[in-house]
PDB file of N, CA and C in Angstrom:
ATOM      1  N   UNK A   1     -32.775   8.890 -26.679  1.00  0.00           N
ATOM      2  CA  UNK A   1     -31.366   8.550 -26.714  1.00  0.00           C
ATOM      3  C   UNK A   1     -31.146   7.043 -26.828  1.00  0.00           C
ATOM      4  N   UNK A   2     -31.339   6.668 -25.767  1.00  0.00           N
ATOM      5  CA  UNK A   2     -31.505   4.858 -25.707  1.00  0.00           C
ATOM      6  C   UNK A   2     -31.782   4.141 -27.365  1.00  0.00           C
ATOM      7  N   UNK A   3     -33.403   4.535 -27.760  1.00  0.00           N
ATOM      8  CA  UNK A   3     -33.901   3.242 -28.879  1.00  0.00           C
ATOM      9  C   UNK A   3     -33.292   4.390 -30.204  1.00  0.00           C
ATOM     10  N   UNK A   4     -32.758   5.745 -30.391  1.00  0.00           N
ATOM     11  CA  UNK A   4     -32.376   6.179 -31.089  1.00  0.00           C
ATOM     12  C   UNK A   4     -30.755   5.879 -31.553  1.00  0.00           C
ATOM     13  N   UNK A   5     -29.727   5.931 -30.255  1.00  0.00           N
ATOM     14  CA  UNK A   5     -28.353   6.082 -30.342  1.00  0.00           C
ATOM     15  C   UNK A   5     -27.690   4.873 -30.203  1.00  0.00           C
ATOM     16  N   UNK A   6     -28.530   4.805 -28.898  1.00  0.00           N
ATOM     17  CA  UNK A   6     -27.700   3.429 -27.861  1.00  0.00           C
ATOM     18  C   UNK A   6     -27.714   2.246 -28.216  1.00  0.00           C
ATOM     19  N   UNK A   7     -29.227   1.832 -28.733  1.00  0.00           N
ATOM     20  CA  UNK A   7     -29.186   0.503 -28.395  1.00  0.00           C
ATOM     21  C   UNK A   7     -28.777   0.023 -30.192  1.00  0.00           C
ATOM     22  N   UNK A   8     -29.126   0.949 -31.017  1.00  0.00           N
ATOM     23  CA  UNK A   8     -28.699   0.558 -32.603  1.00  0.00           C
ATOM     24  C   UNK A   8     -26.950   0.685 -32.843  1.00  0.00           C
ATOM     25  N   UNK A   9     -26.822   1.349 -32.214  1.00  0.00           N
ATOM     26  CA  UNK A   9     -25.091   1.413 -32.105  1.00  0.00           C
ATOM     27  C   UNK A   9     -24.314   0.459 -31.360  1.00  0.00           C
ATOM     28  N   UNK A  10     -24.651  -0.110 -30.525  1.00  0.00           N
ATOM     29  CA  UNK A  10     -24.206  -0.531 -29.275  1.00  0.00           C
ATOM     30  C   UNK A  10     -23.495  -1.653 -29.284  1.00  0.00           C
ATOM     31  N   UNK A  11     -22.934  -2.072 -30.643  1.00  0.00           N
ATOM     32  CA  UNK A  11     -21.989  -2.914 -30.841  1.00  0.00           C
ATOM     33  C   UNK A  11     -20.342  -2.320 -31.116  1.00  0.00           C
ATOM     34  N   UNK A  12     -20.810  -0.706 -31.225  1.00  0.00           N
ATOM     35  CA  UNK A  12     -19.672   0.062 -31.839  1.00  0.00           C
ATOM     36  C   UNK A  12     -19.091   0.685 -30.630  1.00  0.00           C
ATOM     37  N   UNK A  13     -20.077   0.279 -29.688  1.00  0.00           N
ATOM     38  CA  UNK A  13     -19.456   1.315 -28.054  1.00  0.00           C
ATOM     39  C   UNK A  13     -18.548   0.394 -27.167  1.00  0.00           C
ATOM     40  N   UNK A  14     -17.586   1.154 -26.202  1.00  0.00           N
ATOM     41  CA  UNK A  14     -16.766   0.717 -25.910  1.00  0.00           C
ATOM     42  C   UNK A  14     -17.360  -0.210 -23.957  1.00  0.00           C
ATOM     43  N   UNK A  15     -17.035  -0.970 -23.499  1.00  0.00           N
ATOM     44  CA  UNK A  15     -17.771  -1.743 -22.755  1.00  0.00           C
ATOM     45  C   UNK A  15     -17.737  -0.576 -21.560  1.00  0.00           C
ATOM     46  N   UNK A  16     -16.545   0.459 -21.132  1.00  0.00           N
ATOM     47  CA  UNK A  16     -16.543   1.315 -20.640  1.00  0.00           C
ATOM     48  C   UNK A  16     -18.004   2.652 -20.297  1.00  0.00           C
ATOM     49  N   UNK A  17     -18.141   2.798 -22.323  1.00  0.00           N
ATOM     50  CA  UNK A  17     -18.884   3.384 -22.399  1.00  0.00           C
ATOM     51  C   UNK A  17     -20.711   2.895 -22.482  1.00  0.00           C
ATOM     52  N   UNK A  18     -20.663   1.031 -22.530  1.00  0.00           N
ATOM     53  CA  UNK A  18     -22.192   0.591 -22.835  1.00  0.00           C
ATOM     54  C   UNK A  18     -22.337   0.037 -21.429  1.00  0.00           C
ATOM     55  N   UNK A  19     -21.766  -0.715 -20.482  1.00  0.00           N
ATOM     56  CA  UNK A  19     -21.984  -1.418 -19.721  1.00  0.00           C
ATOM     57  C   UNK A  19     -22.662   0.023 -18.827  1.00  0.00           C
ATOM     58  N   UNK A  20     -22.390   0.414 -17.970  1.00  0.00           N
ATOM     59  CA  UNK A  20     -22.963   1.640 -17.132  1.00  0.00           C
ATOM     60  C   UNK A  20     -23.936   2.122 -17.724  1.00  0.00           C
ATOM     61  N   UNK A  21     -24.350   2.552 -19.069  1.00  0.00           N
ATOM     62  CA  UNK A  21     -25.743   2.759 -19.603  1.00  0.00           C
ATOM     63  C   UNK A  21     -26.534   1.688 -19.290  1.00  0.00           C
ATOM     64  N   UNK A  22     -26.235   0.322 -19.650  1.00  0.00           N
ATOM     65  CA  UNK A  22     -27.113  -1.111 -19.572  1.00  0.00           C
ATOM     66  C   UNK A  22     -27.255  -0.947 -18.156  1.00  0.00           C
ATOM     67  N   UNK A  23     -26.540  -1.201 -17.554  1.00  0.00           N
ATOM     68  CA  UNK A  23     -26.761  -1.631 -16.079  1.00  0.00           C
ATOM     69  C   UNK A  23     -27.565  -0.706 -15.618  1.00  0.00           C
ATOM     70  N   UNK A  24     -28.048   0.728 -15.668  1.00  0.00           N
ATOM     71  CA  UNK A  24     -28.882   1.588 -15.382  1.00  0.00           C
ATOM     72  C   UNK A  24     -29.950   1.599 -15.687  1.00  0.00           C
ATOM     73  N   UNK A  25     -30.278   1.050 -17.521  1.00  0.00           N
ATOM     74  CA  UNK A  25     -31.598   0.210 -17.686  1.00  0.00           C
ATOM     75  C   UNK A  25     -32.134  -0.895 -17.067  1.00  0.00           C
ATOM     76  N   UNK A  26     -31.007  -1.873 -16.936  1.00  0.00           N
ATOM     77  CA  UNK A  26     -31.489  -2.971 -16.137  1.00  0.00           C
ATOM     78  C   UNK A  26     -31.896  -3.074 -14.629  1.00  0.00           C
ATOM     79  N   UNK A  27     -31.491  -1.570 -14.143  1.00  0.00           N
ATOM     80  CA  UNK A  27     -31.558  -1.533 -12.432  1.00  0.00           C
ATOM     81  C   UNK A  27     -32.924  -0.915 -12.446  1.00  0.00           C
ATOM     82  N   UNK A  28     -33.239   0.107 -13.418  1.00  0.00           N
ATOM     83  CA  UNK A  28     -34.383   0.818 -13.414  1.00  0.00           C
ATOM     84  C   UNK A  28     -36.245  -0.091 -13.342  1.00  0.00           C
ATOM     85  N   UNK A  29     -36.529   0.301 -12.552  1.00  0.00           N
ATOM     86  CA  UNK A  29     -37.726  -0.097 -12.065  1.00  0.00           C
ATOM     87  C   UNK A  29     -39.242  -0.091 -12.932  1.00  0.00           C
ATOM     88  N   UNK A  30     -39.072   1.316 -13.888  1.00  0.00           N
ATOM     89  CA  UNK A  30     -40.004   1.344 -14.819  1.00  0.00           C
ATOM     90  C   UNK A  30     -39.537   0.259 -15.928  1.00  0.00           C
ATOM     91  N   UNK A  31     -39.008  -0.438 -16.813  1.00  0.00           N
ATOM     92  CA  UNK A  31     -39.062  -0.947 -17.467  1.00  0.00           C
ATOM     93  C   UNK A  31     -39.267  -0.840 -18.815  1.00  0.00           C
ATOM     94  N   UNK A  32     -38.675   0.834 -18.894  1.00  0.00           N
ATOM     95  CA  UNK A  32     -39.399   1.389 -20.171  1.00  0.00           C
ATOM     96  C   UNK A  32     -38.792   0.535 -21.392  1.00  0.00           C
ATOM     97  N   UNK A  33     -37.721   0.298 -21.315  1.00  0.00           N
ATOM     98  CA  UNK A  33     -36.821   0.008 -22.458  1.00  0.00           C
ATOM     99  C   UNK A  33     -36.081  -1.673 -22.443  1.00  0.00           C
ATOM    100  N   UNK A  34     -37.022  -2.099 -21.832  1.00  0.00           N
ATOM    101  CA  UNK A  34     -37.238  -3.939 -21.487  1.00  0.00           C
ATOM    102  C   UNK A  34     -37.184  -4.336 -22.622  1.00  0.00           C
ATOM    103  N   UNK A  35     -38.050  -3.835 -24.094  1.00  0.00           N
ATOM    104  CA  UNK A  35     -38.415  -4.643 -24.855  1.00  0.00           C
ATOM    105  C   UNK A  35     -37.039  -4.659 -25.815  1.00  0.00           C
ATOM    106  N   UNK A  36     -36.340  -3.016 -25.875  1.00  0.00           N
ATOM    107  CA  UNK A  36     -35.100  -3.234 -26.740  1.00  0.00           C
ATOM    108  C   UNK A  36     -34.157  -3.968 -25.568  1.00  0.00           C
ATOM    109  N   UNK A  37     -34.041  -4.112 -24.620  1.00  0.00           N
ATOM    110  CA  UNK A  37     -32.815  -5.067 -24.181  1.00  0.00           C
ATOM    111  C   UNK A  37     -33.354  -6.489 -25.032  1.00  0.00           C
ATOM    112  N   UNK A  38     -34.566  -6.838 -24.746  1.00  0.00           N
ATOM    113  CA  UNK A  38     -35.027  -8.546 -25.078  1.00  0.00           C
ATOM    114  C   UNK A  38     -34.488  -8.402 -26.510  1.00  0.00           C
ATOM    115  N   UNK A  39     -34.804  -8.013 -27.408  1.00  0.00           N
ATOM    116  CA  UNK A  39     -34.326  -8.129 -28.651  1.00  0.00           C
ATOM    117  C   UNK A  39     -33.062  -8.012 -29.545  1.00  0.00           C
ATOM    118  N   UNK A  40     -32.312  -7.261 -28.562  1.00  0.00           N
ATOM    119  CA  UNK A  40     -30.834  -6.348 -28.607  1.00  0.00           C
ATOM    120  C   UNK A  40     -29.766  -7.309 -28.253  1.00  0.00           C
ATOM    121  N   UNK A  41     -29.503  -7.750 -29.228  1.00  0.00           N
ATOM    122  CA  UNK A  41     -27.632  -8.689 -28.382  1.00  0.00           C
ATOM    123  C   UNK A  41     -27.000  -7.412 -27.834  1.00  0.00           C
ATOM    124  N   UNK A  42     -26.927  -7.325 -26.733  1.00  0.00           N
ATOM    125  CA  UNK A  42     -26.360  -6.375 -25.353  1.00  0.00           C
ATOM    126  C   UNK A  42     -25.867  -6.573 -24.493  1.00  0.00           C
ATOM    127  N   UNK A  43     -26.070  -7.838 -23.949  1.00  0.00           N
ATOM    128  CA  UNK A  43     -25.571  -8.724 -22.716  1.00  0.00           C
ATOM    129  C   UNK A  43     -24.385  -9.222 -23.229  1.00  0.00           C
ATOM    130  N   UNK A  44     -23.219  -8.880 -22.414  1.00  0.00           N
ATOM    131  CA  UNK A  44     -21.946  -9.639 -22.711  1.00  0.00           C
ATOM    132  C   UNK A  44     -21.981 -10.870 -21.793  1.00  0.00           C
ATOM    133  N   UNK A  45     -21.496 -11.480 -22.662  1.00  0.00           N
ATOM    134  CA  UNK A  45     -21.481 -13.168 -22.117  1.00  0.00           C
ATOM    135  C   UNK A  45     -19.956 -13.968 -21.874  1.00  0.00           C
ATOM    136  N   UNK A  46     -20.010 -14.350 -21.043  1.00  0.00           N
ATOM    137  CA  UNK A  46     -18.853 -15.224 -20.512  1.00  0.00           C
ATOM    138  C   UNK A  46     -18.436 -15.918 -21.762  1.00  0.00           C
ATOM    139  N   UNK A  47     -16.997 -16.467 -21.903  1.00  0.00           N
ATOM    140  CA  UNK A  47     -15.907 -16.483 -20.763  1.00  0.00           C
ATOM    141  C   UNK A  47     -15.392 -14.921 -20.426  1.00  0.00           C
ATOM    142  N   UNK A  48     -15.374 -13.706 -21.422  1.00  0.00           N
ATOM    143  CA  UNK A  48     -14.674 -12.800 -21.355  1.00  0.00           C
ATOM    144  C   UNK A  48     -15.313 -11.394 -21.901  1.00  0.00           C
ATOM    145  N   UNK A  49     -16.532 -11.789 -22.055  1.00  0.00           N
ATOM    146  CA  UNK A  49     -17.562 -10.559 -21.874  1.00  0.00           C
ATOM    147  C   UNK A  49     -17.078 -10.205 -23.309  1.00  0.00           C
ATOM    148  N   UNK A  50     -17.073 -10.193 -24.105  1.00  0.00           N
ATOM    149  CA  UNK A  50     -16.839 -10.060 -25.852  1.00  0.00           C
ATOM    150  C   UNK A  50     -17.709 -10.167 -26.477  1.00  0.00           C
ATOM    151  N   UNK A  51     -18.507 -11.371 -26.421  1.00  0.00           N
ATOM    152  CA  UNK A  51     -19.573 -11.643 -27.127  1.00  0.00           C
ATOM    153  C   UNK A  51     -20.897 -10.614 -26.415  1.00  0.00           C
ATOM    154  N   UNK A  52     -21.818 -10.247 -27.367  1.00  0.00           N
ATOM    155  CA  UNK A  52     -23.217  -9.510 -26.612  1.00  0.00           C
ATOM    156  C   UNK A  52     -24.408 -10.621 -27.529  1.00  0.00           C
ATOM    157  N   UNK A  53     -25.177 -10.887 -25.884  1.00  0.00           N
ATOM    158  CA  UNK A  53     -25.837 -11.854 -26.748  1.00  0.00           C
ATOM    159  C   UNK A  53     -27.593 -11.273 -26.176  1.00  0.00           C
ATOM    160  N   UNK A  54     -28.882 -11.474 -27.034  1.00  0.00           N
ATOM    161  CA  UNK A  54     -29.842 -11.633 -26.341  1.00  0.00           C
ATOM    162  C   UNK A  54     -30.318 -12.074 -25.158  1.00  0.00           C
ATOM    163  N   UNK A  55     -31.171 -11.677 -24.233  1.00  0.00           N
ATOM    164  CA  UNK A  55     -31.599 -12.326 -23.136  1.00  0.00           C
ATOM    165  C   UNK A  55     -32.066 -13.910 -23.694  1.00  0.00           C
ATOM    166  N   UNK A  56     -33.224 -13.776 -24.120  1.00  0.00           N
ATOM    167  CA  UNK A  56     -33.420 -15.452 -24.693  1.00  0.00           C
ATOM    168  C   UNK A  56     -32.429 -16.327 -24.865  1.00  0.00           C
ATOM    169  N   UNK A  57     -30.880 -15.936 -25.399  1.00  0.00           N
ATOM    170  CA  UNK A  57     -30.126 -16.604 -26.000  1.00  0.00           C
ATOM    171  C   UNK A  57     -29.191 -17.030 -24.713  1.00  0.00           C
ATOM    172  N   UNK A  58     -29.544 -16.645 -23.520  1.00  0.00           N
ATOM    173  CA  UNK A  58     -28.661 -17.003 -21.932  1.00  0.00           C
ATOM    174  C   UNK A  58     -29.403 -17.970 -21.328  1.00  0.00           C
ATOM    175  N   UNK A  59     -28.268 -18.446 -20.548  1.00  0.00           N
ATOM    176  CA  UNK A  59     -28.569 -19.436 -19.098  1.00  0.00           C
ATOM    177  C   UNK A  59     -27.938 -19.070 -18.461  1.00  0.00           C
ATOM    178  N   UNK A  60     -29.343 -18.574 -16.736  1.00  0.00           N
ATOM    179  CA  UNK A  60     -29.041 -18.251 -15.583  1.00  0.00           C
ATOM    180  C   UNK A  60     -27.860 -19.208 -14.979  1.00  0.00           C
ATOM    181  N   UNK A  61     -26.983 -18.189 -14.718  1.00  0.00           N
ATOM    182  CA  UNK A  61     -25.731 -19.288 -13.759  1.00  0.00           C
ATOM    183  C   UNK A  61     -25.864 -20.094 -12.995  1.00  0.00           C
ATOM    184  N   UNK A  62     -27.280 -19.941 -12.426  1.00  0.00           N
ATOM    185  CA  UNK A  62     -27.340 -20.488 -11.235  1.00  0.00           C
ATOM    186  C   UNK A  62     -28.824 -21.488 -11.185  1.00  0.00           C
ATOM    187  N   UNK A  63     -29.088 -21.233 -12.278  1.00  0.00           N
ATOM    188  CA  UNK A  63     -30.502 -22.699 -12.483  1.00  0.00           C
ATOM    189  C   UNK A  63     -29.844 -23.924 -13.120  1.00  0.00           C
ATOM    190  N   UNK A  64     -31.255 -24.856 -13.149  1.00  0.00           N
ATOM    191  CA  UNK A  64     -30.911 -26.067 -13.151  1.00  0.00           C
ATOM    192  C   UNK A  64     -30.272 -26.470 -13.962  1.00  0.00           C
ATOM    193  N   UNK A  65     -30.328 -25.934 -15.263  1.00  0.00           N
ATOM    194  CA  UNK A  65     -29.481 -25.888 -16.395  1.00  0.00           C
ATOM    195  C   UNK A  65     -28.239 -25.680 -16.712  1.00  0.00           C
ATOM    196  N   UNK A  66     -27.510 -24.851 -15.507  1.00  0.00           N
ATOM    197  CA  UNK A  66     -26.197 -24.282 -15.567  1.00  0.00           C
ATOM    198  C   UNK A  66     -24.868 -24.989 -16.004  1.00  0.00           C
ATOM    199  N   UNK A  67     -25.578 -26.468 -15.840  1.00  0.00           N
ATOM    200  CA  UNK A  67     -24.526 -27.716 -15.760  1.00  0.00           C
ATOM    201  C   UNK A  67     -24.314 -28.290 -16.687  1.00  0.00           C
ATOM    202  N   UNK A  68     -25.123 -28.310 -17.942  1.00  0.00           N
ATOM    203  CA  UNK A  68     -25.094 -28.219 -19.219  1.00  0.00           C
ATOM    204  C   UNK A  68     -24.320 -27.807 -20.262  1.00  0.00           C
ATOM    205  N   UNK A  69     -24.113 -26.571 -19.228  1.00  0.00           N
ATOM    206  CA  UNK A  69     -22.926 -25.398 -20.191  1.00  0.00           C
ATOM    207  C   UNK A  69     -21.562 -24.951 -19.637  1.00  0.00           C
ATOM    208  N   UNK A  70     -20.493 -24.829 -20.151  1.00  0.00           N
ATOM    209  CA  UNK A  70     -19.358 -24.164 -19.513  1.00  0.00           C
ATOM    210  C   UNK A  70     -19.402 -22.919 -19.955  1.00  0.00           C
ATOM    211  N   UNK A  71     -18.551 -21.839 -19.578  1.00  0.00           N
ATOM    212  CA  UNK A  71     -18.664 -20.846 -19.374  1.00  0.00           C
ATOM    213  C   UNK A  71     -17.805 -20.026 -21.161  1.00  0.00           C
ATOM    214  N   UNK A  72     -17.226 -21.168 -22.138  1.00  0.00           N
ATOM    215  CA  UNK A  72     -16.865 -21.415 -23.065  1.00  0.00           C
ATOM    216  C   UNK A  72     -17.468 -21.568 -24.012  1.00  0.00           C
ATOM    217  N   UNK A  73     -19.196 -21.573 -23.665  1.00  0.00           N
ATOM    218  CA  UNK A  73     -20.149 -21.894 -24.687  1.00  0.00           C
ATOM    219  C   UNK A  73     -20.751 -20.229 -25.123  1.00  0.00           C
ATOM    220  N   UNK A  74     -20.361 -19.525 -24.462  1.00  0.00           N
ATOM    221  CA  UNK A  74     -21.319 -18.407 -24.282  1.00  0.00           C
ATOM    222  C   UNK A  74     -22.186 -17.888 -24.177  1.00  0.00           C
ATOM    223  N   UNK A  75     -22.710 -18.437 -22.995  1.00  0.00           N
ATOM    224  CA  UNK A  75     -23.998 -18.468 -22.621  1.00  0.00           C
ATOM    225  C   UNK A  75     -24.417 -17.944 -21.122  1.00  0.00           C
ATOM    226  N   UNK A  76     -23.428 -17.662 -21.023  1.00  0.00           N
ATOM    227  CA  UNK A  76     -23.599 -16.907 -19.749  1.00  0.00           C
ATOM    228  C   UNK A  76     -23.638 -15.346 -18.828  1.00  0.00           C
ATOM    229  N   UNK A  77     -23.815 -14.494 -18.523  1.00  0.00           N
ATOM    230  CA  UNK A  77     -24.161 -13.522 -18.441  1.00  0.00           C
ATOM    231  C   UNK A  77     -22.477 -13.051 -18.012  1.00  0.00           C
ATOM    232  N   UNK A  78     -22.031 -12.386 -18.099  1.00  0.00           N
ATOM    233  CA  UNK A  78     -20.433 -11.959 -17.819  1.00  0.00           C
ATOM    234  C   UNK A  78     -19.956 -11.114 -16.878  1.00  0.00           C
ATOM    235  N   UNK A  79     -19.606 -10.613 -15.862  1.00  0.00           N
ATOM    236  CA  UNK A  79     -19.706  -9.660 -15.083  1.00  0.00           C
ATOM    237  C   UNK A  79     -19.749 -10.349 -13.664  1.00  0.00           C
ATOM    238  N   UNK A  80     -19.832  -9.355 -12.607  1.00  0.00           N
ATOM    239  CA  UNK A  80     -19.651  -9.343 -11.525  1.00  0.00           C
ATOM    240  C   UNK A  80     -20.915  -9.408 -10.594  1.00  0.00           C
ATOM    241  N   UNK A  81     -20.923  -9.700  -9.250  1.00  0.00           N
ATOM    242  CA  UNK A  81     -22.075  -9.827  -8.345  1.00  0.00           C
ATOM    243  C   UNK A  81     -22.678  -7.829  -8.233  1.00  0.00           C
ATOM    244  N   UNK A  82     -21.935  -7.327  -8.738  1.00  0.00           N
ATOM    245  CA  UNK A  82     -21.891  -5.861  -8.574  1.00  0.00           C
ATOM    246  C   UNK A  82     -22.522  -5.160 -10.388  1.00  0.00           C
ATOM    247  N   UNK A  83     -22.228  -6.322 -10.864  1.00  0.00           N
ATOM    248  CA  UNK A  83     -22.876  -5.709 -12.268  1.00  0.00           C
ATOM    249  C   UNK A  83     -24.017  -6.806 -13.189  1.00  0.00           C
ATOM    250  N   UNK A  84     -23.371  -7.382 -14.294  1.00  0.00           N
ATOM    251  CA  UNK A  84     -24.720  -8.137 -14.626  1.00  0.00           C
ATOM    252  C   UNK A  84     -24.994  -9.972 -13.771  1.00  0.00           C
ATOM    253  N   UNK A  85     -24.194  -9.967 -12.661  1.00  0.00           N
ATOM    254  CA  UNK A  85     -24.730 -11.605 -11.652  1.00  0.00           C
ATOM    255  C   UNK A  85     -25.326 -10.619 -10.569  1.00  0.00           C
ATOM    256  N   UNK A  86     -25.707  -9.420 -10.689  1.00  0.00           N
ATOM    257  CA  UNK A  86     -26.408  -8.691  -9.565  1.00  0.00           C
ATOM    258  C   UNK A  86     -27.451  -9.654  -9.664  1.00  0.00           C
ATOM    259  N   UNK A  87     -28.266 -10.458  -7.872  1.00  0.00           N
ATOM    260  CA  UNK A  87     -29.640 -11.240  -8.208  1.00  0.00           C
ATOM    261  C   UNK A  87     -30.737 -10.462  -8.886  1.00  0.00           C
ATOM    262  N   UNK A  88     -30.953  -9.243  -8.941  1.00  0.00           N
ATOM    263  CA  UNK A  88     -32.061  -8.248  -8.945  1.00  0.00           C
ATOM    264  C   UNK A  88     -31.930  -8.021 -10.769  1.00  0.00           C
ATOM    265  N   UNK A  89     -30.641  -7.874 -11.440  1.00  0.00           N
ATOM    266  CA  UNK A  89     -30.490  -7.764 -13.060  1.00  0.00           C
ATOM    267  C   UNK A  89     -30.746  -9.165 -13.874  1.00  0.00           C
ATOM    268  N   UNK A  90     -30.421 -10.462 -12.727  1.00  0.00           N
ATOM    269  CA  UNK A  90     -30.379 -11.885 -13.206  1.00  0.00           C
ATOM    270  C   UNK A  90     -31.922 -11.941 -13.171  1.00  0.00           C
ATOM    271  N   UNK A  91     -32.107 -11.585 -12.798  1.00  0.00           N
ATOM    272  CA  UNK A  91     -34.143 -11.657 -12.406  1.00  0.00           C
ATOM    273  C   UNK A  91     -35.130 -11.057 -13.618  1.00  0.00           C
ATOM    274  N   UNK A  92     -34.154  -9.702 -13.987  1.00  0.00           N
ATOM    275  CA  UNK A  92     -34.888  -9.124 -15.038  1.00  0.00           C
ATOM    276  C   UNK A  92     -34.241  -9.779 -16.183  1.00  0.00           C
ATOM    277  N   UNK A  93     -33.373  -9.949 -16.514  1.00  0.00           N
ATOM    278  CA  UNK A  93     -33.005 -11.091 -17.452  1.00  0.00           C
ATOM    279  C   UNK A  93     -33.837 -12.274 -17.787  1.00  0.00           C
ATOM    280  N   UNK A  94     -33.555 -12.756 -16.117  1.00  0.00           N
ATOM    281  CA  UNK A  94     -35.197 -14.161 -16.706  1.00  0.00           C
ATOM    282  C   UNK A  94     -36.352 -13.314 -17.208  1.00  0.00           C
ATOM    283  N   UNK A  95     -36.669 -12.649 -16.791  1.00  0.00           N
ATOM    284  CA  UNK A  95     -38.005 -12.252 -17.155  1.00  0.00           C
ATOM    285  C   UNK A  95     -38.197 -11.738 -18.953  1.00  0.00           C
ATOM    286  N   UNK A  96     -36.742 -11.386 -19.127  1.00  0.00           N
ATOM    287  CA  UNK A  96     -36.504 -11.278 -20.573  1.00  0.00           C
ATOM    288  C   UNK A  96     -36.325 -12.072 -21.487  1.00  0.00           C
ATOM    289  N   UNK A  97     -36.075 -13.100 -21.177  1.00  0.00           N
ATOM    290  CA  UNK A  97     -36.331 -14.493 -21.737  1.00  0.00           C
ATOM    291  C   UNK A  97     -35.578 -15.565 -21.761  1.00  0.00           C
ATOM    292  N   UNK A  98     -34.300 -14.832 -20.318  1.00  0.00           N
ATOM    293  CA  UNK A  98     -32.984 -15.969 -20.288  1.00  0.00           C
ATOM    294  C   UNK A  98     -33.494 -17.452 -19.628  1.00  0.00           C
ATOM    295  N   UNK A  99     -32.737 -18.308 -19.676  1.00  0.00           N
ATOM    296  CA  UNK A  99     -33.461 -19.743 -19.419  1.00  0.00           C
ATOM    297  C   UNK A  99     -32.785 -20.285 -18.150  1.00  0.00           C
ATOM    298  N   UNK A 100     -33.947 -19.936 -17.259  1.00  0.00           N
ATOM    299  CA  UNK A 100     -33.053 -20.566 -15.781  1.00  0.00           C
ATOM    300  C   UNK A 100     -33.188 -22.497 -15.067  1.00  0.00           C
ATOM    301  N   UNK A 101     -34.498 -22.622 -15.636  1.00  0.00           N
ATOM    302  CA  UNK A 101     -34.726 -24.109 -14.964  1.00  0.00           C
ATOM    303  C   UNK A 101     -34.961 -24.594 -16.122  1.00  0.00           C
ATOM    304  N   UNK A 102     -35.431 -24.598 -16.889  1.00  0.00           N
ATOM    305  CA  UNK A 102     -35.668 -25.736 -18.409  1.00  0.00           C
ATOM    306  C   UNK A 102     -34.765 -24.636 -20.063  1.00  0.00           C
ATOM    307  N   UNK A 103     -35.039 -25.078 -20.987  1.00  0.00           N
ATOM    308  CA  UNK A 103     -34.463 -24.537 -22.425  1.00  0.00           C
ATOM    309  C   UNK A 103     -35.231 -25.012 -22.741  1.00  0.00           C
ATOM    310  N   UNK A 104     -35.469 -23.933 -24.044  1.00  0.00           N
ATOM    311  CA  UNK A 104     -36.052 -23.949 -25.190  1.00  0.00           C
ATOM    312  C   UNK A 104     -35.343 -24.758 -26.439  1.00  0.00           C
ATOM    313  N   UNK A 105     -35.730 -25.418 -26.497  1.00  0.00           N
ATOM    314  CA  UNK A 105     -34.785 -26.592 -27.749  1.00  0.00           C
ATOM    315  C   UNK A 105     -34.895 -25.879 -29.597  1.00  0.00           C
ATOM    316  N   UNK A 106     -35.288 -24.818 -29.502  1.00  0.00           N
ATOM    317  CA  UNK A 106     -35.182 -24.759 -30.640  1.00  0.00           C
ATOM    318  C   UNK A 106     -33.846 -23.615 -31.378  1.00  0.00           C
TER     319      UNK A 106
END
């Protein structure tokens, strides 16, 4: 369902209907489907959660970098302490390739 429906469509779904799928991948412990989030603009990004951007393509809110960016650049993960600023989804995010203490300059 996921690398068949979800994640190739998932610009056409409604945030109602993608966010609660994502957030269930991202809470999930196996990690089966890590590699299509990393590659997948999926992550809605601040100011207003509109944009879906790659993990690589974010900065953690809360690393050293944060200060760099306003929340206008879109670069930031969008959502609530209850959905994607959960510490435990921000974690698998870094690990996906979002940029918490240094950037990638290219």
């Amino acid at each position: 369902f996921y690398s068949e429906l979800f994640f190739p469509r998932i610009r056409e779904l409604s945030t109602e209907t993608r966010d609660p799928l994502l957030l269930r991948i991202l809470s999930s412990e196996n990690g089966k489907y890590y590699e299509l989030i990393a590659t997948t603009a999926c992550i809605p990004t601040s100011p207003k959660g509109e944009r879906l951007s790659r993990p690589r393509d974010l900065i953690h809110p809360e690393g050293k970098v944060s200060g760099m960016f306003l929340p206008e650049d879109q670069k930031f993960p969008h959502g609530s302490k209850e959905t994607y600023l959960k510490p435990s989804r921000l974690e698998v995010l870094t690990e996906l390739g979002m940029c918490k203490d240094d950037v990638a300059w290219e």
